[in-house]
PDB file of N, CA and C in Angstrom:
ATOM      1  N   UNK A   1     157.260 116.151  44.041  1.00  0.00           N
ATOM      2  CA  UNK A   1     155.995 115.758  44.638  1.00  0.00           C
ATOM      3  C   UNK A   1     156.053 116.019  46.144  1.00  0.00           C
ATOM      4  N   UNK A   2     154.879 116.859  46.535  1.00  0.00           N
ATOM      5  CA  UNK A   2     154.628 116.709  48.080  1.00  0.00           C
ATOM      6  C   UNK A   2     154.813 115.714  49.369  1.00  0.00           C
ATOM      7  N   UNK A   3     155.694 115.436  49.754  1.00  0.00           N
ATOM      8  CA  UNK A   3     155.856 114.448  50.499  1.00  0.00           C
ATOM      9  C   UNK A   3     154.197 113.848  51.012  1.00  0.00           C
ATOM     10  N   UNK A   4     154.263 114.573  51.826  1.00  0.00           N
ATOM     11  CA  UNK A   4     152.671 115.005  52.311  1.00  0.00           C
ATOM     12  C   UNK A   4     151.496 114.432  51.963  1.00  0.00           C
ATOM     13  N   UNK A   5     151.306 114.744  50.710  1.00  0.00           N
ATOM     14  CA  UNK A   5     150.646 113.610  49.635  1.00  0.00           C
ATOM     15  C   UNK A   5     149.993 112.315  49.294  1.00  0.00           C
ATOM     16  N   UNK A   6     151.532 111.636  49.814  1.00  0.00           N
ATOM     17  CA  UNK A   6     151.834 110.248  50.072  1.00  0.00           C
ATOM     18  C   UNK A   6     151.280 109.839  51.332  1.00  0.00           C
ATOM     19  N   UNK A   7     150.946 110.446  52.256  1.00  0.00           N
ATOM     20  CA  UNK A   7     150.372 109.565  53.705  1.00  0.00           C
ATOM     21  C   UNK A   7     148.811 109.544  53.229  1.00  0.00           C
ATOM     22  N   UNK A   8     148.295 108.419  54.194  1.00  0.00           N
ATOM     23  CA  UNK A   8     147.354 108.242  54.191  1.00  0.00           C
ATOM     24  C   UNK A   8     147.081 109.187  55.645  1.00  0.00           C
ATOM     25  N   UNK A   9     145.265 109.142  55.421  1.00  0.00           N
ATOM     26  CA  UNK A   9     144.768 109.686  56.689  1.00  0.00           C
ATOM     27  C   UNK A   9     143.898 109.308  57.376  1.00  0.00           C
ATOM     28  N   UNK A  10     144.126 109.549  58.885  1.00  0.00           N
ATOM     29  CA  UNK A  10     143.217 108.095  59.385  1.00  0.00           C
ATOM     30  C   UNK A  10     142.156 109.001  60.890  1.00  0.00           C
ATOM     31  N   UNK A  11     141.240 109.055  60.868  1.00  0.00           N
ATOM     32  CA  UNK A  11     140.584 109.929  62.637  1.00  0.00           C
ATOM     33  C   UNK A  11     140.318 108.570  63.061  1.00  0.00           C
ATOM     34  N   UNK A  12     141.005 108.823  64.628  1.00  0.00           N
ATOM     35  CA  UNK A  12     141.106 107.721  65.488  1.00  0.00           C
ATOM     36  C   UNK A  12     140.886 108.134  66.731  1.00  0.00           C
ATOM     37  N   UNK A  13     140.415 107.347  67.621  1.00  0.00           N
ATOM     38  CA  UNK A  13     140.060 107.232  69.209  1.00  0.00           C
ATOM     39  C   UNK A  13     140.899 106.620  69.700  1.00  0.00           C
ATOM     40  N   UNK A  14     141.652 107.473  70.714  1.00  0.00           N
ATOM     41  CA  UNK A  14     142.791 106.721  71.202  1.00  0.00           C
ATOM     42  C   UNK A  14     142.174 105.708  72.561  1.00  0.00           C
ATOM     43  N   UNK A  15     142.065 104.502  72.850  1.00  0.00           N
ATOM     44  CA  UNK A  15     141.435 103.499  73.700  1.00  0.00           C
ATOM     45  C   UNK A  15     142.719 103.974  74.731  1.00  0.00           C
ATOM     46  N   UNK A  16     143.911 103.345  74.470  1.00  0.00           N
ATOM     47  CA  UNK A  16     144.938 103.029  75.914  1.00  0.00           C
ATOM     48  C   UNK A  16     146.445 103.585  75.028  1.00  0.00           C
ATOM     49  N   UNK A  17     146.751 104.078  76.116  1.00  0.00           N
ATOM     50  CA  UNK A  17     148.424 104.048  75.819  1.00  0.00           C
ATOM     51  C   UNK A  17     149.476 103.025  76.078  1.00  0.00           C
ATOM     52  N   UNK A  18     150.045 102.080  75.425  1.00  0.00           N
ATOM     53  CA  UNK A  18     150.811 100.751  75.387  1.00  0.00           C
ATOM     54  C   UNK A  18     152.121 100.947  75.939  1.00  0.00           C
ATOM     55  N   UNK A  19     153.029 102.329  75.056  1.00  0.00           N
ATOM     56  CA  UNK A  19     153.769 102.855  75.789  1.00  0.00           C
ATOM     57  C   UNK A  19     154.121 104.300  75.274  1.00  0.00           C
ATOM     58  N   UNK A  20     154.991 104.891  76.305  1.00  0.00           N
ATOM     59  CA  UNK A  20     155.405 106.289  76.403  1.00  0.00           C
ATOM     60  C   UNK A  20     156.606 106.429  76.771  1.00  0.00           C
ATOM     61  N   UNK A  21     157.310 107.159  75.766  1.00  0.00           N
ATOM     62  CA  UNK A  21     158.500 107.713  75.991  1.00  0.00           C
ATOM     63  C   UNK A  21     158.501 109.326  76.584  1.00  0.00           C
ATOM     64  N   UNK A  22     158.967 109.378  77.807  1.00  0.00           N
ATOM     65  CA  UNK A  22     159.299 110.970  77.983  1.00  0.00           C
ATOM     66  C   UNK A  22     159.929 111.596  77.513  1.00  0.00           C
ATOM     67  N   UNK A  23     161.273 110.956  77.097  1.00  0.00           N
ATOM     68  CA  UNK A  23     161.982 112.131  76.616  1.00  0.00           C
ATOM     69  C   UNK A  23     162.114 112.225  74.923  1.00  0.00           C
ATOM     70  N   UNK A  24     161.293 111.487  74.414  1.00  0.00           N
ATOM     71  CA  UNK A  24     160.778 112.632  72.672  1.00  0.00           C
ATOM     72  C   UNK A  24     159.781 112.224  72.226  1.00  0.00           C
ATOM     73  N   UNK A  25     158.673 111.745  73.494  1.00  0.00           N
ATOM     74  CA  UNK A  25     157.208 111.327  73.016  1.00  0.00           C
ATOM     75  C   UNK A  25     156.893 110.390  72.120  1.00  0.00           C
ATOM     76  N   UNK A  26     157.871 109.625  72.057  1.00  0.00           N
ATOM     77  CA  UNK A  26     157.169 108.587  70.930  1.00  0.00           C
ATOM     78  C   UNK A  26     156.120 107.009  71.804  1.00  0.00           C
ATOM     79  N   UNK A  27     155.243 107.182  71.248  1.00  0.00           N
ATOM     80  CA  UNK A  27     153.922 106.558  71.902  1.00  0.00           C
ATOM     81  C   UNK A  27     153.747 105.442  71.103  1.00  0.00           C
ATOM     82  N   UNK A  28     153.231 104.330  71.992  1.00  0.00           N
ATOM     83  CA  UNK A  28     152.528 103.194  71.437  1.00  0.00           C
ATOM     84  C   UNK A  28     151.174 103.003  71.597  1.00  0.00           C
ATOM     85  N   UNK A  29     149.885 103.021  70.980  1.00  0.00           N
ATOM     86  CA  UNK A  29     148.543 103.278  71.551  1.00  0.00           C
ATOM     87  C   UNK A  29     147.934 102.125  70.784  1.00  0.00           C
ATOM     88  N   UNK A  30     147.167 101.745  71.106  1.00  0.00           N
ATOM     89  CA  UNK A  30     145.463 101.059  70.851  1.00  0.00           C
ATOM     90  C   UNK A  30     144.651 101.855  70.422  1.00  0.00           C
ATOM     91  N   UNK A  31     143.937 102.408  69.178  1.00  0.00           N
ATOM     92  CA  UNK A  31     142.704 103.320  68.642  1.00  0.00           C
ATOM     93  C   UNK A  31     141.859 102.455  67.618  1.00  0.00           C
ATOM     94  N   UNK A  32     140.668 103.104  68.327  1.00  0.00           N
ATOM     95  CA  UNK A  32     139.484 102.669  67.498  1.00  0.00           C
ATOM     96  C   UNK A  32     139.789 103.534  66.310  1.00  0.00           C
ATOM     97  N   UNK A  33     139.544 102.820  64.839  1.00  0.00           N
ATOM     98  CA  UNK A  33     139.079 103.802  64.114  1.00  0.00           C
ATOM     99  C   UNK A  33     138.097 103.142  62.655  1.00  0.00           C
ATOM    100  N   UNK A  34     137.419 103.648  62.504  1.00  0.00           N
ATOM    101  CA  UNK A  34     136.106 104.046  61.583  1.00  0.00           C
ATOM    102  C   UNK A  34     136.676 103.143  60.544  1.00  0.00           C
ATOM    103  N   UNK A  35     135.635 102.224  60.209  1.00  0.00           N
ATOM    104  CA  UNK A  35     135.777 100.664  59.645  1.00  0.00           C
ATOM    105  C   UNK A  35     136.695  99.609  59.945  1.00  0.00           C
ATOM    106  N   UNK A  36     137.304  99.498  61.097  1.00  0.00           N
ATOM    107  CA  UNK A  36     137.857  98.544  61.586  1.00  0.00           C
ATOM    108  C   UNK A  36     137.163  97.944  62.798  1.00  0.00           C
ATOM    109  N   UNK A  37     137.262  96.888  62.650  1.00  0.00           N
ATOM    110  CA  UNK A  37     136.075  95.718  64.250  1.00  0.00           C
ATOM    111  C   UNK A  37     137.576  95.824  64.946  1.00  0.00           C
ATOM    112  N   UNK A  38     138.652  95.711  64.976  1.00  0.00           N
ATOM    113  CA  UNK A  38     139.408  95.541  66.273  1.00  0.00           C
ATOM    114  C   UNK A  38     140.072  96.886  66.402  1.00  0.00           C
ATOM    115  N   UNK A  39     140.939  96.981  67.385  1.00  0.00           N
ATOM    116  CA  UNK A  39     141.898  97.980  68.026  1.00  0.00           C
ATOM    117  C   UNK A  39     142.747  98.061  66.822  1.00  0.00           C
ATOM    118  N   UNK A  40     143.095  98.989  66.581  1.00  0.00           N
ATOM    119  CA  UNK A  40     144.285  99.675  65.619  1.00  0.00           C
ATOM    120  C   UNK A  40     145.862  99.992  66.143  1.00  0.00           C
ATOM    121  N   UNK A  41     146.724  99.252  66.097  1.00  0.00           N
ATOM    122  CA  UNK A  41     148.505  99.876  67.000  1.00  0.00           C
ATOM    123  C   UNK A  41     148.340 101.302  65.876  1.00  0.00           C
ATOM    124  N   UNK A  42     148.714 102.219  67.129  1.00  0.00           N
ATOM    125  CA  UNK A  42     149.465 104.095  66.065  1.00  0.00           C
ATOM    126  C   UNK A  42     150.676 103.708  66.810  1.00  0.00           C
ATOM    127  N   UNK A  43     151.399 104.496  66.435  1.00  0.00           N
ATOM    128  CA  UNK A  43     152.382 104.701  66.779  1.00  0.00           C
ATOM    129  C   UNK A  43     154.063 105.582  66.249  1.00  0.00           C
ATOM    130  N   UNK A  44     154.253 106.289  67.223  1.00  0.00           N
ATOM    131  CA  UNK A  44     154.901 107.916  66.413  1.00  0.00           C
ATOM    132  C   UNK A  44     155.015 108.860  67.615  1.00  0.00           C
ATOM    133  N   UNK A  45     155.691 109.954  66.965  1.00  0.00           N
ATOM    134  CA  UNK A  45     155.682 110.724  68.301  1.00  0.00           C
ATOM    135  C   UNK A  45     154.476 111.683  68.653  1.00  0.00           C
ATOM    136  N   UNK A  46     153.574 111.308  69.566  1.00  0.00           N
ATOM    137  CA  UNK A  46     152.387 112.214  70.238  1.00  0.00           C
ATOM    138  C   UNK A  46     152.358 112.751  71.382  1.00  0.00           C
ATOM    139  N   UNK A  47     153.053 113.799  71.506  1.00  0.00           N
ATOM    140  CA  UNK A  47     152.687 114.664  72.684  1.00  0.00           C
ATOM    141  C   UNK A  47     151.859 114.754  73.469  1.00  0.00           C
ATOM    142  N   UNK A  48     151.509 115.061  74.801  1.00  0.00           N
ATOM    143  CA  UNK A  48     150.744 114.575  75.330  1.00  0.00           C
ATOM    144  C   UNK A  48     148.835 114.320  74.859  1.00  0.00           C
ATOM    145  N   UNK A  49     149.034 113.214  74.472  1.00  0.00           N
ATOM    146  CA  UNK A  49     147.429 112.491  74.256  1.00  0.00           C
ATOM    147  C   UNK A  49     147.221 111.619  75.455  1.00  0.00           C
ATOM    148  N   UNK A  50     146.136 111.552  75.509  1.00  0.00           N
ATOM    149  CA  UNK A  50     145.349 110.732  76.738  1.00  0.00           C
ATOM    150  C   UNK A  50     144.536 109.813  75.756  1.00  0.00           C
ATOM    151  N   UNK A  51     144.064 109.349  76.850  1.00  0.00           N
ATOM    152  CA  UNK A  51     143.027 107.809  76.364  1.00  0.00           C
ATOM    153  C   UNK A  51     141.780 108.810  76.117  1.00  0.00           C
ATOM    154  N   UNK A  52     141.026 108.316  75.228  1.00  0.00           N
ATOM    155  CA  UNK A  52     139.498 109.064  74.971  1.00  0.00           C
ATOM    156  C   UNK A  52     139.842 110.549  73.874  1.00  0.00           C
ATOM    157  N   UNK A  53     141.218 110.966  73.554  1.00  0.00           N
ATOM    158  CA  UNK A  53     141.351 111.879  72.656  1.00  0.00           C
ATOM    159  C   UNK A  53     141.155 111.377  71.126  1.00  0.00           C
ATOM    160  N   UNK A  54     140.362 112.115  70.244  1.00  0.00           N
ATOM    161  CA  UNK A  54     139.822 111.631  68.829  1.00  0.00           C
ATOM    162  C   UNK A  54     141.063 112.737  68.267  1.00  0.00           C
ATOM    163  N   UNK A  55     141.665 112.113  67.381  1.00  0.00           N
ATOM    164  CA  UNK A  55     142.794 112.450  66.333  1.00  0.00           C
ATOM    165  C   UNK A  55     143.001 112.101  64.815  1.00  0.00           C
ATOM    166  N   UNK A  56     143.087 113.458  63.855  1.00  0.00           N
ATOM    167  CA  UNK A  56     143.211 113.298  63.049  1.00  0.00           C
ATOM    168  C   UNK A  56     144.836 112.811  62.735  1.00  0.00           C
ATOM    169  N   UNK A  57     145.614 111.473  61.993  1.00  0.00           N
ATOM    170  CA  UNK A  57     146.561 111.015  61.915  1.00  0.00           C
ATOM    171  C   UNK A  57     146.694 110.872  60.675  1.00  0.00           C
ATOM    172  N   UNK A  58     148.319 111.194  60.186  1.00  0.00           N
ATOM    173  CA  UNK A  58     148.527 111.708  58.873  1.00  0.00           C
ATOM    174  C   UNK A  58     149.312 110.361  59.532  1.00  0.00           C
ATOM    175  N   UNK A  59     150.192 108.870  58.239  1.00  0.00           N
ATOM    176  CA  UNK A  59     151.222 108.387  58.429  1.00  0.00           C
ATOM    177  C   UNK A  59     150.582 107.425  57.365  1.00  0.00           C
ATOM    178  N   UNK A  60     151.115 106.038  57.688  1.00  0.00           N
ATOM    179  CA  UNK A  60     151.951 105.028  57.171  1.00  0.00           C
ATOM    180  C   UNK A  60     151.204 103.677  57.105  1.00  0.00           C
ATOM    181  N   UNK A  61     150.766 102.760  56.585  1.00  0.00           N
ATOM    182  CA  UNK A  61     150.464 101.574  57.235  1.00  0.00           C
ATOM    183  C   UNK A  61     151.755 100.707  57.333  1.00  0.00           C
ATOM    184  N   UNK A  62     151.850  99.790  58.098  1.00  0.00           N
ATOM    185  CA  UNK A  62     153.527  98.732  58.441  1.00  0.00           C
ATOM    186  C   UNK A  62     153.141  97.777  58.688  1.00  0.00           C
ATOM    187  N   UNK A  63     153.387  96.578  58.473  1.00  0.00           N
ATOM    188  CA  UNK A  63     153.408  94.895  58.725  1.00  0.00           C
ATOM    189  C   UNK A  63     154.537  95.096  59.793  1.00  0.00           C
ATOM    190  N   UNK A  64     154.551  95.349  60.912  1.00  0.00           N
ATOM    191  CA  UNK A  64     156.097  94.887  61.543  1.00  0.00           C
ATOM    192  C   UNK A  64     155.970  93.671  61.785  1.00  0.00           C
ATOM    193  N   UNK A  65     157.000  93.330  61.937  1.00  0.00           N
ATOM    194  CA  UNK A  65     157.351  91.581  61.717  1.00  0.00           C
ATOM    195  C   UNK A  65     157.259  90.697  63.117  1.00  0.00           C
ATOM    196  N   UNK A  66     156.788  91.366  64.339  1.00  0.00           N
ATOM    197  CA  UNK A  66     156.800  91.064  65.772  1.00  0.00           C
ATOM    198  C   UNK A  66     155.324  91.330  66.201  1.00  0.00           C
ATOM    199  N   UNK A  67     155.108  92.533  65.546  1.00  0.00           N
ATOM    200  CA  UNK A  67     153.759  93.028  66.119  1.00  0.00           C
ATOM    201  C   UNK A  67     152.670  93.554  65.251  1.00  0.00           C
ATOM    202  N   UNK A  68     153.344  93.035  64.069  1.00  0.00           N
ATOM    203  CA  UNK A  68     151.673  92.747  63.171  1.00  0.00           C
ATOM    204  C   UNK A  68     151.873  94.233  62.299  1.00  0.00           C
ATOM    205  N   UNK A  69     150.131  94.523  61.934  1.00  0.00           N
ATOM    206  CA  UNK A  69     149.978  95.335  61.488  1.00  0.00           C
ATOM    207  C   UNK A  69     149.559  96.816  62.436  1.00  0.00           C
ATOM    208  N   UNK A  70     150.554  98.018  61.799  1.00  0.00           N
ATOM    209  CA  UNK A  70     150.885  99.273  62.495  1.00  0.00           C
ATOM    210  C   UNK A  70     150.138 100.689  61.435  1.00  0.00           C
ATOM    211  N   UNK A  71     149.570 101.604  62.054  1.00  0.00           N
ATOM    212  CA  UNK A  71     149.928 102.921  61.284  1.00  0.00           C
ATOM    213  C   UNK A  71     150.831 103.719  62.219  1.00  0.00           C
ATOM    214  N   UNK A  72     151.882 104.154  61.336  1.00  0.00           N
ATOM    215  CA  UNK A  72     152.972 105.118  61.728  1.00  0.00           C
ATOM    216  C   UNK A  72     152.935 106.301  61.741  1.00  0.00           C
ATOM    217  N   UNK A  73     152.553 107.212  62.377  1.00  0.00           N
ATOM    218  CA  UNK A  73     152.591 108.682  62.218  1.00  0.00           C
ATOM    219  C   UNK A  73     153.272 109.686  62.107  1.00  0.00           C
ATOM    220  N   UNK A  74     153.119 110.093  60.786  1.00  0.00           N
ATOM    221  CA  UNK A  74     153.762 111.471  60.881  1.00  0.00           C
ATOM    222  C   UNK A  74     153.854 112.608  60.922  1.00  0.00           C
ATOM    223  N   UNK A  75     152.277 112.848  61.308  1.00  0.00           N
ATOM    224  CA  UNK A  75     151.812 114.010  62.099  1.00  0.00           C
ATOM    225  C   UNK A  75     150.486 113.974  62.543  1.00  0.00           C
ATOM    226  N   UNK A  76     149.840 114.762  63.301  1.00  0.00           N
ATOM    227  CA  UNK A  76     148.854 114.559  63.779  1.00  0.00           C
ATOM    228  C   UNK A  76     148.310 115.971  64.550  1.00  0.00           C
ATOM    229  N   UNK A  77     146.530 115.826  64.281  1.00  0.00           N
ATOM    230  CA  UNK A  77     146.400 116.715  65.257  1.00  0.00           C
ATOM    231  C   UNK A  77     144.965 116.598  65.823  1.00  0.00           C
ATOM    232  N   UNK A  78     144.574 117.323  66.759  1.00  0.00           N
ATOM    233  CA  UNK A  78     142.969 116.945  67.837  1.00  0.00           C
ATOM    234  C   UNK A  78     142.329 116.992  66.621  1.00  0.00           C
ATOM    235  N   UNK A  79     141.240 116.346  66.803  1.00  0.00           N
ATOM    236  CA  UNK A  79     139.860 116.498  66.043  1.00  0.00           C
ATOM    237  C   UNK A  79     138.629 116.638  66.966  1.00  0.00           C
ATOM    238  N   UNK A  80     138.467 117.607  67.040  1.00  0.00           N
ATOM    239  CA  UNK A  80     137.176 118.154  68.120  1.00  0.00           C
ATOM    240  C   UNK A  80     135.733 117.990  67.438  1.00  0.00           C
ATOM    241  N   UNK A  81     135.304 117.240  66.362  1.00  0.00           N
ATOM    242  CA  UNK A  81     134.349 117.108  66.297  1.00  0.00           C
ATOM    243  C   UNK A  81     133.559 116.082  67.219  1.00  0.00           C
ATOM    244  N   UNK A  82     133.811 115.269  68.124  1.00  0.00           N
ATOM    245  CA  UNK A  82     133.301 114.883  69.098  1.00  0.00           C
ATOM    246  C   UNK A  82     133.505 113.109  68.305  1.00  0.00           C
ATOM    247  N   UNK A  83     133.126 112.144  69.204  1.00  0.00           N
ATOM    248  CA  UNK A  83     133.183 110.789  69.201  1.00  0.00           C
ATOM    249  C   UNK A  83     132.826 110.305  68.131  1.00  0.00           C
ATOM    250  N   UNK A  84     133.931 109.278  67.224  1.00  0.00           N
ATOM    251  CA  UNK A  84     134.037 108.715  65.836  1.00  0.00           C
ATOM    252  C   UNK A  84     132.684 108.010  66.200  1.00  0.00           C
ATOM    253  N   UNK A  85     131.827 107.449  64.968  1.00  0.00           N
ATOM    254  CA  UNK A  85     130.922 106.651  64.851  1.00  0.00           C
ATOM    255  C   UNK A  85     130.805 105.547  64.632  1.00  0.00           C
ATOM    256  N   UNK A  86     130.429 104.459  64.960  1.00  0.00           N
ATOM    257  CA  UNK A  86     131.374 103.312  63.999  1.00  0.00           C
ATOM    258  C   UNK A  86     129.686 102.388  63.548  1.00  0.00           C
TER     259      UNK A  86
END
């Protein structure tokens, strides 16, 4: 079976960056995304994204045990159709 498969997929608005690693990009962000009322944690390695970039996100959902509920990414890429709707 396709690994691949198995992720869910999520287009998200990235609000803020929480944190950033330079040296292998792994990011902590805040994103709006399409049927959720609050901020969403991503988090994974994203190369340079900014605040206000809309992204299609392939990953994971996670309960972490400190900081709640997470999607984990394991890949990702721009989505240029312009600003999610909510």
């Amino acid at each position: 079976m396709n690994r691949n498969n198995m992720f869910t997929e999520i287009k998200a608005q990235i609000e803020r960056i929480t944190y950033y690693n330079e040296e292998n990009g792994y990011t902590v962000a805040k994103a709006k995304v399409g049927g959720r009322h609050d901020l969403v944690t991503v988090v994974g390695n994203l190369l340079s994204v900014n605040a206000g970039e809309v992204l299609k996100l392939k990953g994971e959902w996670h309960n972490h045990p400190k900081f709640g509920e997470q999607f984990k990414i394991e890949s990702y890429e721009e989505y240029n159709w312009g600003l999610l709707v909510y």
